[in-house]
Structure formats: structure tokens, C-alpha cells
Protein backbone atom coordinates (compact mmCIF):
# COMPACT_ATOMS: atom_id res chain seq x y z
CA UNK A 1 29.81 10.87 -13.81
CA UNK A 2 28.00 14.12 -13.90
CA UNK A 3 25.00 15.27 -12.10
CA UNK A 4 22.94 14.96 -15.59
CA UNK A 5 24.47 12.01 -16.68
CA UNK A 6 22.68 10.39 -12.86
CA UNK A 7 19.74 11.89 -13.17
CA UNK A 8 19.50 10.28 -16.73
CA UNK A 9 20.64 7.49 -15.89
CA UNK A 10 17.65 7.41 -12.93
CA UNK A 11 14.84 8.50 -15.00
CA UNK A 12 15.95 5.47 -17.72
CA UNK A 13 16.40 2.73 -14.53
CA UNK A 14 12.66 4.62 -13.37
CA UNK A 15 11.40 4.10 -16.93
CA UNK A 16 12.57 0.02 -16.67
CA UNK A 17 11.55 -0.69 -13.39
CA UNK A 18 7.28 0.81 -14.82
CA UNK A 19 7.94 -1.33 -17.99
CA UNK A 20 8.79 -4.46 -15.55
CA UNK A 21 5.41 -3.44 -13.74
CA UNK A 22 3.20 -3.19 -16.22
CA UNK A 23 4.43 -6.53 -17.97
CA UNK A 24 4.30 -8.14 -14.37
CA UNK A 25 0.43 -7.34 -14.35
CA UNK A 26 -0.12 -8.04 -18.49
CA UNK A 27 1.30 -11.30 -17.38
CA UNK A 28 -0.46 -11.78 -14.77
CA UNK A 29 -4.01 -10.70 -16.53
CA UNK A 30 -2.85 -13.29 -19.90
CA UNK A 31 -2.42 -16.06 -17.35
CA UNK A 32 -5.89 -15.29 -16.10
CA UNK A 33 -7.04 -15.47 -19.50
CA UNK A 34 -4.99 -18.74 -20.30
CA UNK A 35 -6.82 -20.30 -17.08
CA UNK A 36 -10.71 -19.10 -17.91
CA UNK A 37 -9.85 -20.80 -21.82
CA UNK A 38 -8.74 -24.02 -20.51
CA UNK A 39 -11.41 -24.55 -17.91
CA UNK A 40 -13.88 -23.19 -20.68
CA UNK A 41 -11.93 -26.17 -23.07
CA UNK A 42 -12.40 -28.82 -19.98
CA UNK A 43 -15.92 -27.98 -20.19
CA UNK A 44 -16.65 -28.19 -23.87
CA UNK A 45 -15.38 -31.59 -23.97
CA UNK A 46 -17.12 -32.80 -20.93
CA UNK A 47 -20.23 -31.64 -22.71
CA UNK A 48 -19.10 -32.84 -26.54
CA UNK A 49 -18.42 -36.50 -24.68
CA UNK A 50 -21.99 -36.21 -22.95
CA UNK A 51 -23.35 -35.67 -26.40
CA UNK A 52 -21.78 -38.33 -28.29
CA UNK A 53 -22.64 -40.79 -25.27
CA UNK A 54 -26.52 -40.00 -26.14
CA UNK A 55 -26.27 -40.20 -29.77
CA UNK A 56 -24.55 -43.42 -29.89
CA UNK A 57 -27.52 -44.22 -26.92
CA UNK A 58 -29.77 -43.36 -29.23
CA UNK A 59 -28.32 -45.33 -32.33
CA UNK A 60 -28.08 -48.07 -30.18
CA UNK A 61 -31.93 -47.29 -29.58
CA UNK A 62 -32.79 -47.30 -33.05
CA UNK A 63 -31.05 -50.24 -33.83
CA UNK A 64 -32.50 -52.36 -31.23
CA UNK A 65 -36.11 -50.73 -32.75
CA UNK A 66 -35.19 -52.03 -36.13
CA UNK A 67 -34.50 -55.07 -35.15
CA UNK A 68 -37.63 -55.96 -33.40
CA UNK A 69 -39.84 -55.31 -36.54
């Protein structure tokens, strides 16, 4: 192998070895992203079950209301 053919070679092996970095840290900032959404989720249906334990409460409220007039 010639002298250019190595150096080509190297540059090409340099080129793969930045495109494994920067898709190492994309990775690395989707899994972030992945974890904030589903902790975000977690939280959206701890608060959408909160609700809909105080409506049905409150419908249990109103029906005990009715019912005494």
C-alpha cells in the first residue's frame, strides 16, 4: 500500500471514529430527552388521576346534595 493510499485510508478511519463521537453524545443528549418526557408523562398522570379523584368527589358530593332535598 502506498504512502497516499495510508494517509487516506487514516483521514477516512479519523473521519469514522468523529462520526462515532458525535452520535455517542446525540445519543446520549436523545436519552436525556427520552428521560425528562417520561418523568414529565409520570407526572401528567399523577395529576390527571388527582383530578378525576376530585371530580368524581365532587359528583359524589352533588349526588349526596340531591338526595337530601
Amino acid at each position: 500500500m502506498e504512502d497516499a493510499d495510508l494517509s487516506q485510508l487514516a483521514g477516512k478511519v479519523n473521519q469514522l471514529i468523529q462520526r462515532i463521537e458525535q452520535l455517542k453524545a446525540e445519543n446520549r443528549l436523545l436519552l436525556a430527552n427520552e428521560r425528562a418526557w417520561r418523568e414529565e408523562r409520570a407526572h401528567l398522570i399523577e395529576k390527571n388521576e388527582l383530578a378525576r379523584q376530585k371530580v368524581e368527589a365532587m359528583i359524589s358530593r352533588l349526588k349526596a346534595l340531591e338526595q337530601d332535598t
